[in-house]
Protein backbone atom coordinates (compact mmCIF):
# COMPACT_ATOMS: atom_id res chain seq x y z
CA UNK A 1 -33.09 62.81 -42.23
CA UNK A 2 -36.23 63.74 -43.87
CA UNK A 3 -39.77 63.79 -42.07
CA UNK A 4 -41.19 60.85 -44.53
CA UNK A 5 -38.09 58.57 -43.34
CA UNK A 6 -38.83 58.91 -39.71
CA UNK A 7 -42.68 58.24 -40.44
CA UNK A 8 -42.11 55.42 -42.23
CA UNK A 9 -39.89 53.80 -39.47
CA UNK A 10 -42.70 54.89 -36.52
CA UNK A 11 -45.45 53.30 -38.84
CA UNK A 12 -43.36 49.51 -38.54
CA UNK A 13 -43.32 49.87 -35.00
CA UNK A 14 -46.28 51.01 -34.47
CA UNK A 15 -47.99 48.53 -36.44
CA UNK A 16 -45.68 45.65 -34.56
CA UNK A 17 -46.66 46.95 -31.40
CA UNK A 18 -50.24 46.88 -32.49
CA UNK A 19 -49.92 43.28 -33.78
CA UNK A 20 -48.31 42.39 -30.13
CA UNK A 21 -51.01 43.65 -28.39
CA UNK A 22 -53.59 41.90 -30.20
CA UNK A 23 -52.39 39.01 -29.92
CA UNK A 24 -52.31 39.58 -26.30
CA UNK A 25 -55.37 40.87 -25.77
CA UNK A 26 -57.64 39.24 -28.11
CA UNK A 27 -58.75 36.34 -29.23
CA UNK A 28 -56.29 36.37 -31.95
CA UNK A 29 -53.74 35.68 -29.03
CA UNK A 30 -55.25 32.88 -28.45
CA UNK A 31 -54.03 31.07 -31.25
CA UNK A 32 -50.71 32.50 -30.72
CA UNK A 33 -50.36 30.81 -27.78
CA UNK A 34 -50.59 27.94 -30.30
CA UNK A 35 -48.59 29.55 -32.72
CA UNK A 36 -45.06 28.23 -33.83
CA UNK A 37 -43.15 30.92 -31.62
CA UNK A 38 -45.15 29.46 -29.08
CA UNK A 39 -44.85 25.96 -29.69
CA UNK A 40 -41.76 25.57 -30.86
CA UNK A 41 -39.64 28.58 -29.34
CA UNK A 42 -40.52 30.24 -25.94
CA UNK A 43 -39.57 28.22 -23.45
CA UNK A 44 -37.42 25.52 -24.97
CA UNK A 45 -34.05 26.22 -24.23
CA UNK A 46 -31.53 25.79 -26.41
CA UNK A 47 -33.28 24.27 -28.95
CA UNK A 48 -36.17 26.97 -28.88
CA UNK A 49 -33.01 29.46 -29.32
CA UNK A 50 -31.16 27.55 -32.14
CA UNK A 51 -34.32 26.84 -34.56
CA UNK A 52 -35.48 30.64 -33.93
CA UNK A 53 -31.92 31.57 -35.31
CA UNK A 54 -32.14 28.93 -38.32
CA UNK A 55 -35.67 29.65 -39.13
CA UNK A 56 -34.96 33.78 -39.06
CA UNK A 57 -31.48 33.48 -40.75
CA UNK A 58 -33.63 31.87 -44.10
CA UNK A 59 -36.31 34.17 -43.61
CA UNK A 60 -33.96 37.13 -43.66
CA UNK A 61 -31.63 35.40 -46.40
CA UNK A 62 -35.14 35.64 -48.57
CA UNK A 63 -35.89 39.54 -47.55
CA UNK A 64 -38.03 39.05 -44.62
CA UNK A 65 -37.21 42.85 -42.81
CA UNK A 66 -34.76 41.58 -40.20
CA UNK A 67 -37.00 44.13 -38.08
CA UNK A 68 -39.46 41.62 -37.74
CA UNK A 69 -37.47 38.59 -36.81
CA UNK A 70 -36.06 41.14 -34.00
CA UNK A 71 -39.65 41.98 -32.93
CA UNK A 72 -40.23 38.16 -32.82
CA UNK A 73 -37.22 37.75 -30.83
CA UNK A 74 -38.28 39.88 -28.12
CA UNK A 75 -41.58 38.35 -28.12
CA UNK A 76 -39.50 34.78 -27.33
CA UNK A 77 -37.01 35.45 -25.31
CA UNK A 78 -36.19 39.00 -23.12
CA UNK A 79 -35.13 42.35 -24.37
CA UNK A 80 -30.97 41.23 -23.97
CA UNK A 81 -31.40 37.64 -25.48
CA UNK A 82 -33.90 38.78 -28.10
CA UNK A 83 -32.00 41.33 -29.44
CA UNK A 84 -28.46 39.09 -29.81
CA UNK A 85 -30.31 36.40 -31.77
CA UNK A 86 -32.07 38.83 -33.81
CA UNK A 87 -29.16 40.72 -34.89
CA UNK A 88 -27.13 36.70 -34.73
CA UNK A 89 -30.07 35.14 -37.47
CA UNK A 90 -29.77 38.66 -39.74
CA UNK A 91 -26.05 38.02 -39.79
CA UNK A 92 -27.23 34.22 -40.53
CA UNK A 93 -29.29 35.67 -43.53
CA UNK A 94 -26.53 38.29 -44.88
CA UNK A 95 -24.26 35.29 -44.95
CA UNK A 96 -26.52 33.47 -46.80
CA UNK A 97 -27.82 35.62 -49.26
CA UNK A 98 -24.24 37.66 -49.70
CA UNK A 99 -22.52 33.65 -49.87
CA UNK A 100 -24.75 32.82 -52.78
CA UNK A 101 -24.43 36.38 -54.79
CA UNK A 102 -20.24 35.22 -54.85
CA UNK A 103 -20.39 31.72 -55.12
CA UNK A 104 -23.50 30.65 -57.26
CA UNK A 105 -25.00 33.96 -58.36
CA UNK A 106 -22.18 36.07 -59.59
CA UNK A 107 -22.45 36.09 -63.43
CA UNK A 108 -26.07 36.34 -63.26
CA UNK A 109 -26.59 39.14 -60.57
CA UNK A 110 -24.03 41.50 -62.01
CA UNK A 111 -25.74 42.11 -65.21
CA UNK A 112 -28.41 43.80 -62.93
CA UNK A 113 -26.53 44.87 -59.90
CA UNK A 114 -22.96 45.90 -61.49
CA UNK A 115 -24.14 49.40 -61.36
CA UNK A 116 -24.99 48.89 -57.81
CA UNK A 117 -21.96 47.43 -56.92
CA UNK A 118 -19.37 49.31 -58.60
CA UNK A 119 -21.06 52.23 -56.22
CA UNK A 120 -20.82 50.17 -53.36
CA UNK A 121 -17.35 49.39 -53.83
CA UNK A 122 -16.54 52.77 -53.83
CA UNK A 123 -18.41 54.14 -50.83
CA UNK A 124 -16.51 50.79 -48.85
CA UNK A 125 -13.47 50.92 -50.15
CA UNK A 126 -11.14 52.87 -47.63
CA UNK A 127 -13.04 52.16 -44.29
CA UNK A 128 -14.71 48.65 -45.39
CA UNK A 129 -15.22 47.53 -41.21
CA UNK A 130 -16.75 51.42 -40.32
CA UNK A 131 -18.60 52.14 -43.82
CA UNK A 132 -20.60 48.39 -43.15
CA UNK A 133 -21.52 49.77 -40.11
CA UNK A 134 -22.92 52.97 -41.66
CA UNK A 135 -24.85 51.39 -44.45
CA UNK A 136 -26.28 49.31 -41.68
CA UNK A 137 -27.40 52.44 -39.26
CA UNK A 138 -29.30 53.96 -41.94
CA UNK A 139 -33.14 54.16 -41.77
CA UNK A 140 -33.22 53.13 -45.08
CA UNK A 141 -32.39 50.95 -47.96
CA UNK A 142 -33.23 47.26 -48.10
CA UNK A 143 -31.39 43.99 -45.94
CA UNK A 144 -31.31 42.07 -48.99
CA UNK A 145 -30.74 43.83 -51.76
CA UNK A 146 -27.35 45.62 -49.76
CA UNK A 147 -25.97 41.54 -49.11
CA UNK A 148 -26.34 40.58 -52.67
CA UNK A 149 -24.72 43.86 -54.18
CA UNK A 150 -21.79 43.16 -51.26
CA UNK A 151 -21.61 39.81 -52.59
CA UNK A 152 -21.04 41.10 -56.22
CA UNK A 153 -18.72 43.52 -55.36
CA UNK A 154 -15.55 43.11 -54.50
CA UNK A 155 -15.66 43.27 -50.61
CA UNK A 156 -14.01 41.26 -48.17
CA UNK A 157 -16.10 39.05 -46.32
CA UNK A 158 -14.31 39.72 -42.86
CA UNK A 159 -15.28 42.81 -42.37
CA UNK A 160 -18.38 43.38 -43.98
CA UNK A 161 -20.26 40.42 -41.80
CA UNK A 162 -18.42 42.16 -38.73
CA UNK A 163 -19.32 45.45 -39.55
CA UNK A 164 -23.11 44.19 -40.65
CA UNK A 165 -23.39 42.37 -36.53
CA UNK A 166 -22.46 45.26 -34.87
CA UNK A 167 -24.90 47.79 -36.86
CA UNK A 168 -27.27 45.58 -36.71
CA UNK A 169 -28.00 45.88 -32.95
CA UNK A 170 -29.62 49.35 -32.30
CA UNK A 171 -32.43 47.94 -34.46
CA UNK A 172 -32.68 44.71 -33.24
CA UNK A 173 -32.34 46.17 -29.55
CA UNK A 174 -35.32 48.33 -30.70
CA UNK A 175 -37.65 45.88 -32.06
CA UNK A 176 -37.05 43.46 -29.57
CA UNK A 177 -38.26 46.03 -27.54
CA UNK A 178 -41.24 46.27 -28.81
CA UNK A 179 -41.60 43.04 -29.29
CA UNK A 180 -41.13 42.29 -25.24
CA UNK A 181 -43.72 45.13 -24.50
CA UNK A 182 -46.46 43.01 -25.35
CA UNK A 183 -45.72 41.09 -21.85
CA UNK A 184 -45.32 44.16 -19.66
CA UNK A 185 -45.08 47.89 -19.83
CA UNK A 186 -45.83 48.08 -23.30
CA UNK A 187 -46.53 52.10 -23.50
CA UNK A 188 -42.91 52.20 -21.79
CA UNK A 189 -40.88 50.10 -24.32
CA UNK A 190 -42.83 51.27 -27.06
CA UNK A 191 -41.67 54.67 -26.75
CA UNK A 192 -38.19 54.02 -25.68
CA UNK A 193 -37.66 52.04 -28.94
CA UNK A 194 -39.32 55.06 -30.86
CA UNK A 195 -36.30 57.62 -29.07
CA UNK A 196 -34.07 54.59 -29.66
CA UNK A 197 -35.00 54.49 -33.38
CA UNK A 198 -34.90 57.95 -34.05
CA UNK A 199 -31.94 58.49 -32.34
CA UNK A 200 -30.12 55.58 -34.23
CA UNK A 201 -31.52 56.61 -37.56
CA UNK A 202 -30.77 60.37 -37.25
CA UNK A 203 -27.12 59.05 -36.37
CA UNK A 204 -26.64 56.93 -39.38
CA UNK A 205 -28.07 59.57 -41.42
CA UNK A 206 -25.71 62.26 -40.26
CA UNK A 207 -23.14 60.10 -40.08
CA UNK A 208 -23.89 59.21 -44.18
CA UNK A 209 -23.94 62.96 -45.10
CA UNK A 210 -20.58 63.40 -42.97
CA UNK A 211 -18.32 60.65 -44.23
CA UNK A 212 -19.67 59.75 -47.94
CA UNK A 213 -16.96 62.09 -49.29
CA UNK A 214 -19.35 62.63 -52.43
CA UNK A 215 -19.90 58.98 -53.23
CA UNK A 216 -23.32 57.61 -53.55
CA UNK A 217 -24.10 54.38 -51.86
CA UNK A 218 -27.67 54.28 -53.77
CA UNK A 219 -29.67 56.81 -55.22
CA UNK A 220 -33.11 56.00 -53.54
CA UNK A 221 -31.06 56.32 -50.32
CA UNK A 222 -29.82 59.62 -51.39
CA UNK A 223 -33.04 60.86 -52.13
CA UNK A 224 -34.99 59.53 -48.98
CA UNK A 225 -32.05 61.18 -46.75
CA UNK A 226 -32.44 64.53 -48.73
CA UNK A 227 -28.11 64.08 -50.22
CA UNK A 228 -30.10 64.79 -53.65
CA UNK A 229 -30.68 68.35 -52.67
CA UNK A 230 -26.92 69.51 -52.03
CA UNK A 231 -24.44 67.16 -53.82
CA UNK A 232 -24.72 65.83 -57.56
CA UNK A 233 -24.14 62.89 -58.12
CA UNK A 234 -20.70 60.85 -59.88
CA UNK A 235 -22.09 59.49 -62.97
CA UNK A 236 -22.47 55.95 -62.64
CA UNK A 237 -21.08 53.28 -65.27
CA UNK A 238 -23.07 50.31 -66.27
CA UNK A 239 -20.63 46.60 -66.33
């Protein structure tokens, strides 16, 4: 996993825990305390819990970084709960967003993505449940853009919104913490979730460069993992 990858993931969190403690600290937190977290969230039960879910499932279905509905998560509810409903409303949003690339978008998205998700299709083919899982591990590559090109491809549902839940907790357990460390031992959670994240990221990397077998899941994530370097490429044919 190259250096730039791991910087780029330590600059988010850094930057969220930054955020987090202003808005503790300052008078910026006093509006937060205001806020619609706040408000209409934190300490509302079930309610709270089921509009946080709604409201981050369409924020992620649009390609807000599911990191930060985890970081808000933690900030609502503990480190446990917040990270279950984060990686529960990015599951939300990849249903969403992969359910209209089938359904509604199809025709229109494959003139752009085909290329995309011929590739994908490939790299999911023989291990669709475990491969999901992968794509979702990796330090890289964008929420959205990986639930449309599933939805144009010819995945199975099943097991790509299984496999998406389950790799979507070691970054939603992260973010949450750092998220919850605005309320107590921030320097402590803050630099668990940094070993957490690059711990989690240098697995998904390594686990990429094991198990790709040659295929390319995207060439930006290639190159940002350093796969450019050793393997070439299959050529890729536009639909």
């Amino acid at each position: 996993m190259k250096l730039r990858v791991i910087l780029k993931g330590l600059a988010l969190i850094l930057s969220l825990a930054l955020l987090g403690y202003l808005f503790k600290t300052s008078d910026l937190g006093s509006s937060v305390n205001e806020a619609w977290i706040d408000a209409r969230v934190r300490g509302h039960g079930v309610n709270g819990a089921l509009l946080y879910l709604l409201m981050g499932g369409l924020f992620t279905a649009i390609g807000m970084p599911r990191q930060v509905i985890a970081f808000l998560g933690g900030y609502a509810f503990s480190v446990g709960l917040g990270t279950l409903l984060a990686a529960l409303a990015a599951l939300l949003g990849c249903l969403l967003s992969f359910g209209y690339a089938r359904f509604f978008g199809r025709s229109l998205l494959r003139a752009r993505l085909g290329g995309r998700a011929q590739r994908f299709d490939r790299f999911i083919q023989n291990h669709p449940f475990s491969m999901t899982v992968l794509v979702r591990l990796l330090p890289v590559g964008n929420n959205l853009l990986t639930n449309l090109v599933a939805g144009v491809s010819g995945i199975r549902p099943l097991p790509f919104f299984a496999g998406s839940l389950v790799g979507y907790l070691p970054q939603a357990l992260v973010f949450a913490l750092v998220g919850s460390g605005v309320h107590l031992a921030p320097a402590l959670k803050l630099g668990l979730a940094i070993g957490l994240f690059i711990i989690s990221g240098a697995l998904g990397a390594y686990l990429y460069h094991r198990l790709r077998h040659g295929q390319s899941l995207d060439e930006q994530v290639d190159a940002a993992l350093g796969e450019n370097e050793t393997e070439p490429h299959e050529p890729v044919h536009k639909s």
